[in-house]
C-alpha atoms as a PDB file:
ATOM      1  CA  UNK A   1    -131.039  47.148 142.130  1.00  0.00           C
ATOM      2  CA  UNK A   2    -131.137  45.522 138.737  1.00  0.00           C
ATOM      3  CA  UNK A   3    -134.207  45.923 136.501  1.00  0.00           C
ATOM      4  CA  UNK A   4    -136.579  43.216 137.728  1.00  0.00           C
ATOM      5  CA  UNK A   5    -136.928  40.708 140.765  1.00  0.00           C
ATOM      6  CA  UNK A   6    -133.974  38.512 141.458  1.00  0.00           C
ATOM      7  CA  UNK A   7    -135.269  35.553 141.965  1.00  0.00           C
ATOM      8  CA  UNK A   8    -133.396  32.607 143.957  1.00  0.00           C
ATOM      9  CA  UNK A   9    -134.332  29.127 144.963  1.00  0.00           C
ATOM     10  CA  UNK A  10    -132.438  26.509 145.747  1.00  0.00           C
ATOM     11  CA  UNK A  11    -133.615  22.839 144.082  1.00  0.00           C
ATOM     12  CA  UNK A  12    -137.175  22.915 145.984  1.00  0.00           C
ATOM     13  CA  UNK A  13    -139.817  22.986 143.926  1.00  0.00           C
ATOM     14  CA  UNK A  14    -140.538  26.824 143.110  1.00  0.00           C
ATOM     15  CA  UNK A  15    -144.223  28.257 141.890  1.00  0.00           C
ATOM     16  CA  UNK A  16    -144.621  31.613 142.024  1.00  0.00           C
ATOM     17  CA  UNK A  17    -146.009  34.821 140.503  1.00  0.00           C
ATOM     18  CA  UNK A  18    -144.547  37.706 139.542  1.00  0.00           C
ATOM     19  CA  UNK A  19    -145.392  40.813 137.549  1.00  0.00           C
ATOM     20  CA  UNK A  20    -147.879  38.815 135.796  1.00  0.00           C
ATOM     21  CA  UNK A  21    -145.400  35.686 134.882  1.00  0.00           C
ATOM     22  CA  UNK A  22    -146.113  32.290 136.450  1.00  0.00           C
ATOM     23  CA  UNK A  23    -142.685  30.273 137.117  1.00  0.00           C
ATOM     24  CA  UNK A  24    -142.782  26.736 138.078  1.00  0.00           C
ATOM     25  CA  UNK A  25    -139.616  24.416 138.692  1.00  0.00           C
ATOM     26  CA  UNK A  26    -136.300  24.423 139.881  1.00  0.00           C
ATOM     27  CA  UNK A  27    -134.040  27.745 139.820  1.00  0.00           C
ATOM     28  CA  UNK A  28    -130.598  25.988 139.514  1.00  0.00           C
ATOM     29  CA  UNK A  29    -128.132  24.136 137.518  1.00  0.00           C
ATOM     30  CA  UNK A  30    -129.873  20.843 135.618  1.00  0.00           C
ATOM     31  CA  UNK A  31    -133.406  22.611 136.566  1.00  0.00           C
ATOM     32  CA  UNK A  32    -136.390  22.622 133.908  1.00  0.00           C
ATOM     33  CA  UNK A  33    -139.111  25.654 134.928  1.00  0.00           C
ATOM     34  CA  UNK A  34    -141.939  26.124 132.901  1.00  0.00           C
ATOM     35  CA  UNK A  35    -143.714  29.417 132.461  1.00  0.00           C
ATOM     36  CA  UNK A  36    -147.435  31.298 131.553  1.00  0.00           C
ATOM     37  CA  UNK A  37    -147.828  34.081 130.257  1.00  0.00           C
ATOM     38  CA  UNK A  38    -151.317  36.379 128.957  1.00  0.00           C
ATOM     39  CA  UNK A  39    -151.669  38.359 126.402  1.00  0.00           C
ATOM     40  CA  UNK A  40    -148.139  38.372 124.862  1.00  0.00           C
ATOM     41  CA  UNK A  41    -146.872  38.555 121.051  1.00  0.00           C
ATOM     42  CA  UNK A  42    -143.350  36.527 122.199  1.00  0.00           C
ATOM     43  CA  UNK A  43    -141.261  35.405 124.836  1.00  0.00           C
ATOM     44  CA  UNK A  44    -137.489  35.269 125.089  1.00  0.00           C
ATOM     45  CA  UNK A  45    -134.350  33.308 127.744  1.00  0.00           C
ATOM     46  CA  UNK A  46    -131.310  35.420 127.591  1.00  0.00           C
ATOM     47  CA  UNK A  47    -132.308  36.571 124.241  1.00  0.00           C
ATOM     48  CA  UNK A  48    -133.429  33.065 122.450  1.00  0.00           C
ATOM     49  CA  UNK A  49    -137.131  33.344 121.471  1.00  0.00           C
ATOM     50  CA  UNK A  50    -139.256  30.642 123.413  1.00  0.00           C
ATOM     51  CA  UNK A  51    -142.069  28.828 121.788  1.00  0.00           C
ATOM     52  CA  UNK A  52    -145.568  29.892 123.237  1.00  0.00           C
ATOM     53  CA  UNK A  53    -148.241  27.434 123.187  1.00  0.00           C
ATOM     54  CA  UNK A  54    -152.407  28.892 122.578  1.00  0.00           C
ATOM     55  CA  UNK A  55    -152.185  29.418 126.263  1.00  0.00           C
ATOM     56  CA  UNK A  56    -148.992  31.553 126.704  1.00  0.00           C
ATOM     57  CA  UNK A  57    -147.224  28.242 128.332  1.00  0.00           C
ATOM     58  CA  UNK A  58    -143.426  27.828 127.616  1.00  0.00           C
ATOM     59  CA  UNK A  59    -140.482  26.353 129.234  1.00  0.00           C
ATOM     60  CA  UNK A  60    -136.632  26.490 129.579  1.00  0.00           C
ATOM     61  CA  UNK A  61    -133.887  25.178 131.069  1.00  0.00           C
ATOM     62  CA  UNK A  62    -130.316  25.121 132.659  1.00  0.00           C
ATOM     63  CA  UNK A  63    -127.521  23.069 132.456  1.00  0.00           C
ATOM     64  CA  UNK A  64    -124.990  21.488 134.532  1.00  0.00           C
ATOM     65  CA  UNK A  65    -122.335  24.377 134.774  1.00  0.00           C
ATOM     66  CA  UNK A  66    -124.998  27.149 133.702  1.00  0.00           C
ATOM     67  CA  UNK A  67    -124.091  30.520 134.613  1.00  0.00           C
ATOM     68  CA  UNK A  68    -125.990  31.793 137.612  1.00  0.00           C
ATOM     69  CA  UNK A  69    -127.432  35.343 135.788  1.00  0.00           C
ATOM     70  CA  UNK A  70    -130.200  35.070 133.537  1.00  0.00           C
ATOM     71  CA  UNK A  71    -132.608  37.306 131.641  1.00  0.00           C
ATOM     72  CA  UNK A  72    -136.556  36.444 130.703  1.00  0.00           C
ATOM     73  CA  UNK A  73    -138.183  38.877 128.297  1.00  0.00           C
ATOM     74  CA  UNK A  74    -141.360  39.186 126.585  1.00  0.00           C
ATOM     75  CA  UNK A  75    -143.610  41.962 124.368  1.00  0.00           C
ATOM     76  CA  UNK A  76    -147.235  42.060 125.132  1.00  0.00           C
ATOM     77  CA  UNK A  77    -149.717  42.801 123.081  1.00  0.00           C
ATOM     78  CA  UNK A  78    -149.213  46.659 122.847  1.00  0.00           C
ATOM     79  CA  UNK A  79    -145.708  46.099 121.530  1.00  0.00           C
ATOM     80  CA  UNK A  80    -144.122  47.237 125.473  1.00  0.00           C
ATOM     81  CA  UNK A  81    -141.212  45.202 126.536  1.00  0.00           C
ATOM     82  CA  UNK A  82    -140.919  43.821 129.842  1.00  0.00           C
ATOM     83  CA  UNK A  83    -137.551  42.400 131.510  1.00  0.00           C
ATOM     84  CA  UNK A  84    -137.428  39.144 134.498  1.00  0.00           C
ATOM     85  CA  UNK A  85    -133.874  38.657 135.997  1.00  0.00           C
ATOM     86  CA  UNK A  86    -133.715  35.284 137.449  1.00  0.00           C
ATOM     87  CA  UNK A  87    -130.954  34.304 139.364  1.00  0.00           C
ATOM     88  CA  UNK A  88    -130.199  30.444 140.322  1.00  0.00           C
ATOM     89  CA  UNK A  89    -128.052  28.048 142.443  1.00  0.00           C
ATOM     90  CA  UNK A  90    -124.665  26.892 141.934  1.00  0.00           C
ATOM     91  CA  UNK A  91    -124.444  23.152 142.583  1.00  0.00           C
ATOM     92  CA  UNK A  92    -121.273  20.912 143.791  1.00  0.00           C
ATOM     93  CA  UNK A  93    -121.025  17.728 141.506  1.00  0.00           C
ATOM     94  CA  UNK A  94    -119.217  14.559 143.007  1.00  0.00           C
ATOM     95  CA  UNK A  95    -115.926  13.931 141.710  1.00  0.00           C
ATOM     96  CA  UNK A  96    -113.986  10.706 141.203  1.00  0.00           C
ATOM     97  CA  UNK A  97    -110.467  10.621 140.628  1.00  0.00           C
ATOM     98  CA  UNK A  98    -108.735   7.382 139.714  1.00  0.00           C
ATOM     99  CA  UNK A  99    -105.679   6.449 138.715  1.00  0.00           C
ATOM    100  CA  UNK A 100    -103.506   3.533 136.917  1.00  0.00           C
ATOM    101  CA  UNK A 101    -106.562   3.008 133.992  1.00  0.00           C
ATOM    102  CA  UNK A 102    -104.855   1.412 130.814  1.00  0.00           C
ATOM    103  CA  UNK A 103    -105.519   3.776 128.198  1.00  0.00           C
ATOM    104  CA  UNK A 104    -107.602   1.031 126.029  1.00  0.00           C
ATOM    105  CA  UNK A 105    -110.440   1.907 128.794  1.00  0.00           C
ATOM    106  CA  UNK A 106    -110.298   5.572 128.619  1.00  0.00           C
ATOM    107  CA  UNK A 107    -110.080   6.252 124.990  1.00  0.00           C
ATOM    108  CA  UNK A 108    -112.205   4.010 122.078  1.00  0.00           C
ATOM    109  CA  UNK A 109    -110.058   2.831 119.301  1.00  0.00           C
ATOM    110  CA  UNK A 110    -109.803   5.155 116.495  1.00  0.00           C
ATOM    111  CA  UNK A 111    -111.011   2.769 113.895  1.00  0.00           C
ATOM    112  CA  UNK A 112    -114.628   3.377 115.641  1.00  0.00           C
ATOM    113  CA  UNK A 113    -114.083   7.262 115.627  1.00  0.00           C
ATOM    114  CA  UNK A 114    -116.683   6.931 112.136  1.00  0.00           C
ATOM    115  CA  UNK A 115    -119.599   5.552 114.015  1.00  0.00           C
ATOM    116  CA  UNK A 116    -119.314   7.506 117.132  1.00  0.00           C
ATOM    117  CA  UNK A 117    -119.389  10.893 115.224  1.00  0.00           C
ATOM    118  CA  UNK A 118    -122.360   9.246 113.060  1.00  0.00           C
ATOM    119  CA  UNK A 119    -124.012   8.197 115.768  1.00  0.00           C
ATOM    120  CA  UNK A 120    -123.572  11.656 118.018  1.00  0.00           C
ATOM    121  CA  UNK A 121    -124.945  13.828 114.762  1.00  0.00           C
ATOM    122  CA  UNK A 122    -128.175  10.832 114.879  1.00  0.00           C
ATOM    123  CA  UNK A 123    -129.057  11.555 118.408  1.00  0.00           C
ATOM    124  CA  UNK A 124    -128.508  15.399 117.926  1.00  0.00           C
ATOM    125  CA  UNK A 125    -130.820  15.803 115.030  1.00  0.00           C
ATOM    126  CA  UNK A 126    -133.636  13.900 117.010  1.00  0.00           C
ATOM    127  CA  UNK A 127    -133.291  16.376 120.049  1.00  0.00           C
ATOM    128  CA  UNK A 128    -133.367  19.324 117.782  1.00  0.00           C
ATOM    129  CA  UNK A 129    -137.328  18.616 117.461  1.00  0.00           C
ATOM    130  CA  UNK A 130    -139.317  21.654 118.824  1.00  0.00           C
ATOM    131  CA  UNK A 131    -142.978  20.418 118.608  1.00  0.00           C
ATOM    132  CA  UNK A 132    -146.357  21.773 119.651  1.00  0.00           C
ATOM    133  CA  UNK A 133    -146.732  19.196 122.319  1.00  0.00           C
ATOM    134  CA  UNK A 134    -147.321  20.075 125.704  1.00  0.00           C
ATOM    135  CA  UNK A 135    -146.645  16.893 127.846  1.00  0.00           C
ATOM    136  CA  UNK A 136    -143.457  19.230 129.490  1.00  0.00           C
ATOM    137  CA  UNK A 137    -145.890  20.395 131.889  1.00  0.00           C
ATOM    138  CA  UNK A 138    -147.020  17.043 133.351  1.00  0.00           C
ATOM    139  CA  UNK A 139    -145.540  15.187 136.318  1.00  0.00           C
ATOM    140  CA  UNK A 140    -142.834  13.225 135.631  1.00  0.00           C
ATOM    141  CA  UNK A 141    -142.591   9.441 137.673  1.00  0.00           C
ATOM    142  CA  UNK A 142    -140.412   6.699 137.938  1.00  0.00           C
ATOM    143  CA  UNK A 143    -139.170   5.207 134.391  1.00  0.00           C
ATOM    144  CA  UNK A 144    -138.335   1.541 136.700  1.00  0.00           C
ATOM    145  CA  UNK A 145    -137.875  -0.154 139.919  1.00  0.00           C
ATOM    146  CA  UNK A 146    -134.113  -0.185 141.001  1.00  0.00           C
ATOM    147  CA  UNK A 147    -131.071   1.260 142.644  1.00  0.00           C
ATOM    148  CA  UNK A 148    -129.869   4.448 141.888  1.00  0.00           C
ATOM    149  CA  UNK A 149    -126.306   4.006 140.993  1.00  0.00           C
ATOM    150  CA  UNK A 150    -124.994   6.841 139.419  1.00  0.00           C
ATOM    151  CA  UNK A 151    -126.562  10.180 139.493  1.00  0.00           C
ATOM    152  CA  UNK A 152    -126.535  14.070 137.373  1.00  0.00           C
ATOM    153  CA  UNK A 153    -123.423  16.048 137.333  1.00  0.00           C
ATOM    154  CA  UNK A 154    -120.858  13.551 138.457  1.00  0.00           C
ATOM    155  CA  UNK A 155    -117.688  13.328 137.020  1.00  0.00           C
ATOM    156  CA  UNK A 156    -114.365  10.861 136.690  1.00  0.00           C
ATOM    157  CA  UNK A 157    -110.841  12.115 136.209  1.00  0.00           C
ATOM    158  CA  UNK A 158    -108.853   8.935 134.773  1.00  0.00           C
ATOM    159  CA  UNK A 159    -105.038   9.398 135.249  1.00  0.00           C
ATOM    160  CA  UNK A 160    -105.851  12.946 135.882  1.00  0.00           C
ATOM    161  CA  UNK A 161    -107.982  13.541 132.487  1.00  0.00           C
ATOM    162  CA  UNK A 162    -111.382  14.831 133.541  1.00  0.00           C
ATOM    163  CA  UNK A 163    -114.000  12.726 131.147  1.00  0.00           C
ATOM    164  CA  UNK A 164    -117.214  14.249 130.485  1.00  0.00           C
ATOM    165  CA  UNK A 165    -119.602  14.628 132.769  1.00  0.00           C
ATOM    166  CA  UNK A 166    -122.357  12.076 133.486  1.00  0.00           C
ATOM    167  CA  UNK A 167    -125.894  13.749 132.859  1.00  0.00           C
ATOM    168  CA  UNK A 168    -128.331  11.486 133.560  1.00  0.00           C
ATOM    169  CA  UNK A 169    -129.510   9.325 136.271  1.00  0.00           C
ATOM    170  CA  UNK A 170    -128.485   5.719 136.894  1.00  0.00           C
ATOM    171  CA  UNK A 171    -130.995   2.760 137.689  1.00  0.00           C
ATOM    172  CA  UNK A 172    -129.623  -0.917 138.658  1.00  0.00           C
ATOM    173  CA  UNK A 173    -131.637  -3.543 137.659  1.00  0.00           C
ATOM    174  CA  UNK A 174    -131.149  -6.906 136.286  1.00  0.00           C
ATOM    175  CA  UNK A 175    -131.530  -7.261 132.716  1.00  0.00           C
ATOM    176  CA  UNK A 176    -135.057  -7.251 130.891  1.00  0.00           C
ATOM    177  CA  UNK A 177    -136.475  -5.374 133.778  1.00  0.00           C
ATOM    178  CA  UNK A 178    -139.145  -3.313 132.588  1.00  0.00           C
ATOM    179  CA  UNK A 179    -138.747   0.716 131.766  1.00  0.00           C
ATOM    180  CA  UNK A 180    -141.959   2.288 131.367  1.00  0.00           C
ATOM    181  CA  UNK A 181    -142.438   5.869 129.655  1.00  0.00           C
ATOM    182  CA  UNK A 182    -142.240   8.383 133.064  1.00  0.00           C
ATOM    183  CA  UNK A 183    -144.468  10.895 131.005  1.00  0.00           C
ATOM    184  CA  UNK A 184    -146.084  11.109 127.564  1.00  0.00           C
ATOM    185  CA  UNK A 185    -144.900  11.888 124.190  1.00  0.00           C
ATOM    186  CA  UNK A 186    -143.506  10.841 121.140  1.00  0.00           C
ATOM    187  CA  UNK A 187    -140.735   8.340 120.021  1.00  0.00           C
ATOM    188  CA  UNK A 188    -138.527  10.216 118.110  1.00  0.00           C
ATOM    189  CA  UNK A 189    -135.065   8.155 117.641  1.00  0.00           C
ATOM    190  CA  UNK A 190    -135.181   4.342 118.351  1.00  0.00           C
ATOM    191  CA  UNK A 191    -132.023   2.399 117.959  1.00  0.00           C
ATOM    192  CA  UNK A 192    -130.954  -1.219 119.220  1.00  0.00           C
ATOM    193  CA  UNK A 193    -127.205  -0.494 119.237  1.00  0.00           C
ATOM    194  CA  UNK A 194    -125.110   2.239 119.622  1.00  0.00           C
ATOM    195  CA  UNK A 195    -121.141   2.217 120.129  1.00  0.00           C
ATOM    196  CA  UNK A 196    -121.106   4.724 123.394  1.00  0.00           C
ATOM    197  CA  UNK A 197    -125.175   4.248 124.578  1.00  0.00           C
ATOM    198  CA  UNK A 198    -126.397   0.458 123.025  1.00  0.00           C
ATOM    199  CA  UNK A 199    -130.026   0.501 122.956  1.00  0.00           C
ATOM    200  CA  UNK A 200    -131.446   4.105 123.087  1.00  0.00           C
ATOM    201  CA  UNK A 201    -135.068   5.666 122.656  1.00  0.00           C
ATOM    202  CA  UNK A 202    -135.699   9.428 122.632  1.00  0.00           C
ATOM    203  CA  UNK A 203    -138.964  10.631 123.539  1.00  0.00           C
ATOM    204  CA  UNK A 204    -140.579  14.363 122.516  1.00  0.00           C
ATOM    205  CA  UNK A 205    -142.457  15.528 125.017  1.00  0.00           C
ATOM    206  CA  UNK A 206    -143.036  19.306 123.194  1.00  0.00           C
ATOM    207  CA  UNK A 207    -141.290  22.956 123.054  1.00  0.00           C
ATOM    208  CA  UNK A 208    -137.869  21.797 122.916  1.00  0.00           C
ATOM    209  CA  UNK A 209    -138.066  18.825 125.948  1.00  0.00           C
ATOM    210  CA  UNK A 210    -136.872  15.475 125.735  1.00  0.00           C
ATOM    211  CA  UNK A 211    -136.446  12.148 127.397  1.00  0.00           C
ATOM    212  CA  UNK A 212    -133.696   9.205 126.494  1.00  0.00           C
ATOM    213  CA  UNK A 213    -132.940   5.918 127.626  1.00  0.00           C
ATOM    214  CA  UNK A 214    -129.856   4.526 127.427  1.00  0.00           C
ATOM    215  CA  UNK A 215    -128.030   0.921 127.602  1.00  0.00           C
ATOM    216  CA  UNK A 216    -131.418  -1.198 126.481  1.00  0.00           C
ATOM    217  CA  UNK A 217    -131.798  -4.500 126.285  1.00  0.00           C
ATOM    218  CA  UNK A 218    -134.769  -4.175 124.273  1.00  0.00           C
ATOM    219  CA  UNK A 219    -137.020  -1.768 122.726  1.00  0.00           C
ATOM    220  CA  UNK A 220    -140.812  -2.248 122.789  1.00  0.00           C
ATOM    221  CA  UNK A 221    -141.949   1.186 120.773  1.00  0.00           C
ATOM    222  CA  UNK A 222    -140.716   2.788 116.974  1.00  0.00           C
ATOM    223  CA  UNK A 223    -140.219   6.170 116.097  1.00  0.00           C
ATOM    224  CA  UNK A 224    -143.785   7.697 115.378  1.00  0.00           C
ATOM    225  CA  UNK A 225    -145.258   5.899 117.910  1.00  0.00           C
ATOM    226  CA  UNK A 226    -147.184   8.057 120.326  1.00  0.00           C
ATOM    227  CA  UNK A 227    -146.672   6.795 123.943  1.00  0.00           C
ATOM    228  CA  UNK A 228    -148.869   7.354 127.234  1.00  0.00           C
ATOM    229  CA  UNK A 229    -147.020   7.816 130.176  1.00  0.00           C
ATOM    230  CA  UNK A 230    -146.904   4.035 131.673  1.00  0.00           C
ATOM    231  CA  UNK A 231    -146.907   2.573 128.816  1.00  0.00           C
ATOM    232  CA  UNK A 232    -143.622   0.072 128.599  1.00  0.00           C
ATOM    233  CA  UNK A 233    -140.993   1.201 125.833  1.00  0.00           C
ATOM    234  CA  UNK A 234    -138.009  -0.700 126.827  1.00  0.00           C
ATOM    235  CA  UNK A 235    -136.247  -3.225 129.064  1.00  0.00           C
ATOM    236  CA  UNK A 236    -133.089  -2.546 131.342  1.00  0.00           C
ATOM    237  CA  UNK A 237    -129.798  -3.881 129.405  1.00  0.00           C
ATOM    238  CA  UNK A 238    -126.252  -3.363 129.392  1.00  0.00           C
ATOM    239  CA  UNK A 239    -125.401  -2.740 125.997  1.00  0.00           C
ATOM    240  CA  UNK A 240    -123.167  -0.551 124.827  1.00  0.00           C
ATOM    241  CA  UNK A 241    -119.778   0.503 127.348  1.00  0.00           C
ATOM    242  CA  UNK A 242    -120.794  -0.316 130.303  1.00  0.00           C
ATOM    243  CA  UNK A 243    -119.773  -2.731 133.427  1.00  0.00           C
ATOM    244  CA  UNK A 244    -123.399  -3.541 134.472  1.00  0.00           C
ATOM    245  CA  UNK A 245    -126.820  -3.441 133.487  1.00  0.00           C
ATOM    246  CA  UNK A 246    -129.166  -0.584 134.600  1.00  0.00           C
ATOM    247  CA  UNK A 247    -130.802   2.005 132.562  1.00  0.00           C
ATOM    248  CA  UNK A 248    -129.316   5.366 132.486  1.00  0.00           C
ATOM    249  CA  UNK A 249    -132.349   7.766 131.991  1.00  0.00           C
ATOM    250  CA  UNK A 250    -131.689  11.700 130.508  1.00  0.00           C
ATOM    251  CA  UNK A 251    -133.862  14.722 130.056  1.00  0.00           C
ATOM    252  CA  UNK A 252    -132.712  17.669 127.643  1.00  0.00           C
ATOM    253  CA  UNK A 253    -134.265  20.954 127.017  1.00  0.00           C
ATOM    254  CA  UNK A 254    -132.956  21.552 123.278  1.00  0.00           C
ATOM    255  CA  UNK A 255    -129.240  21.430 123.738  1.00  0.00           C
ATOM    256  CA  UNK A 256    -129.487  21.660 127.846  1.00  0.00           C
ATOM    257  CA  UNK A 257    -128.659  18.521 129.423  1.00  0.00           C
ATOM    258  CA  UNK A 258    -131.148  18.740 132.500  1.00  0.00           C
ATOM    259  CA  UNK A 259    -131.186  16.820 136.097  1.00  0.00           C
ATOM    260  CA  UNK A 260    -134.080  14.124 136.044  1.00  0.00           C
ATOM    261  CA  UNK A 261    -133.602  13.325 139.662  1.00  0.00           C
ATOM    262  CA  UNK A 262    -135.225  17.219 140.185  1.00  0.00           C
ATOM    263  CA  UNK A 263    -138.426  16.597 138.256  1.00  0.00           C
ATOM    264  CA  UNK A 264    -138.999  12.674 138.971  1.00  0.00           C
ATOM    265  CA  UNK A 265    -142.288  12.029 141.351  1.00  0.00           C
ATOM    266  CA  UNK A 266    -141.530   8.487 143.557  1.00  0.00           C
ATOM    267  CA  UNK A 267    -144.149   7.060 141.751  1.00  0.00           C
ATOM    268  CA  UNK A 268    -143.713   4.364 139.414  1.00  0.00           C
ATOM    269  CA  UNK A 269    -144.773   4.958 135.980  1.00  0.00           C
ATOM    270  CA  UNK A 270    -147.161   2.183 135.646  1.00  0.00           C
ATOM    271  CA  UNK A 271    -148.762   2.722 139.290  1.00  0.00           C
ATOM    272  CA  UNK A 272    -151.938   4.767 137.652  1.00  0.00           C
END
């Protein structure tokens, strides 16, 4: 057997305890877990040091096609090296395949090509923050009311082309519904109107996690702003490409594009 428990869940909500390390979250693709560890000089996910907060808290993450093998690693205090295998679930993504799209719907025109690689290095550099924060470890609700209409993982194949994944989750509502903040943190990229996304916050919520909102209508907060959870920061739009309003909602750890349909309570936001 390898060095280390394999450990395997499938998206239920996992807390357990092993060899000293407390794991909580979801062992599979799009799953955040966060972790605890005492008495430790560092912490490591397949060989990428983790921030540690006072406590020995820390988190990571998978993404959508993540491969199902995965090493955690820390040094104590004595300078002795200990090795976690952790072993997730696979998931099956739905998949849409249409055909007879005119190609002025599947491709933007190249004299936006600028602004869309602007744009995409904007939104990067705001999800590259790696604060001390520590709201990752709170419940996440309900951002708004409304109909889920599109959901993690999914993916369309237009005249056979597969086009990127979706990786967030898709609420209908009417425009200028309210979106409230699903857990606390910091607004770290605020912008009215992007080519691909239209209105768009990001919100830090520490060690590498964030939230974004996509398709606004309106934006209620500014970058700096610290925001509670429940607090309103936005209003449901359909800005940007899209064929109808509702607000597509994201979580990433760093550059992992996670599943916020795993972590969301049913709770509304607001409902305190």
């Amino acid at each position: 057997m390898r060095k280390g428990l394999l450990l395997t869940a499938l998206a239920s909500l996992l807390s357990i305890h092993v060899n000293a390390v407390e794991l909580k979250g979801h062992l599979t693709q799009g799953g955040l877990v966060t972790g605890q560890l005492e008495n430790v000089k560092s912490v490591s996910f397949n060989g990428e040091n983790l921030k540690l907060s006072p406590k020995g808290e820390f988190v990571f993450g998978f993404g959508r096609d993540a491969d199902t093998e995965h090493t955690l690693t820390w040094v104590d205090n004595d300078g002795v090296a200990h090795e976690q295998a952790i072993v997730i679930t696979k998931r099956e993504y739905k998949i849409d395949k249409i055909t007879g799209v005119a190609k002025k719907y599947v491709s933007p025109p190249k004299e936006v090509s600028e602004r869309i690689s602007r744009e995409a290095v904007a939104v990067r550099k705001a999800r590259e923050v790696n604060s001390d924060l520590r709201y990752f470890l709170d419940p996440v609700y309900k951002p708004a009311q409304g109909r889920i209409s599109g959901v993690y993982g999914s993916q369309r194949y237009f005249n056979g082309e597969p086009r990127r994944p979706h990786f967030g989750l898709d609420i209908a509502n009417k425009t200028g519904s309210p979106v409230y903040a699903p857990v606390s943190g910091t607004v770290v990229f605020a912008e009215p109107d992007l080519y691909y996304s239209g209105g768009t916050l990001i919100l830090d919520h520490g060690h590498g996690v964030t939230s974004t909102y996509i398709h606004l209508s309106k934006l209620d907060v500014k970058v700096g702003d610290t925001i509670t959870r429940g607090d309103k920061i936005a209003e449901i739009g359909a800005t940007g490409r899209v064929t109808g309003p509702h607000l597509d909602w994201r979580f990433n750890w760093k550059n992992e594009r996670l599943d916020p349909a795993l972590m969301m309570q049913d709770t509304l936001a607001n409902e305190k």
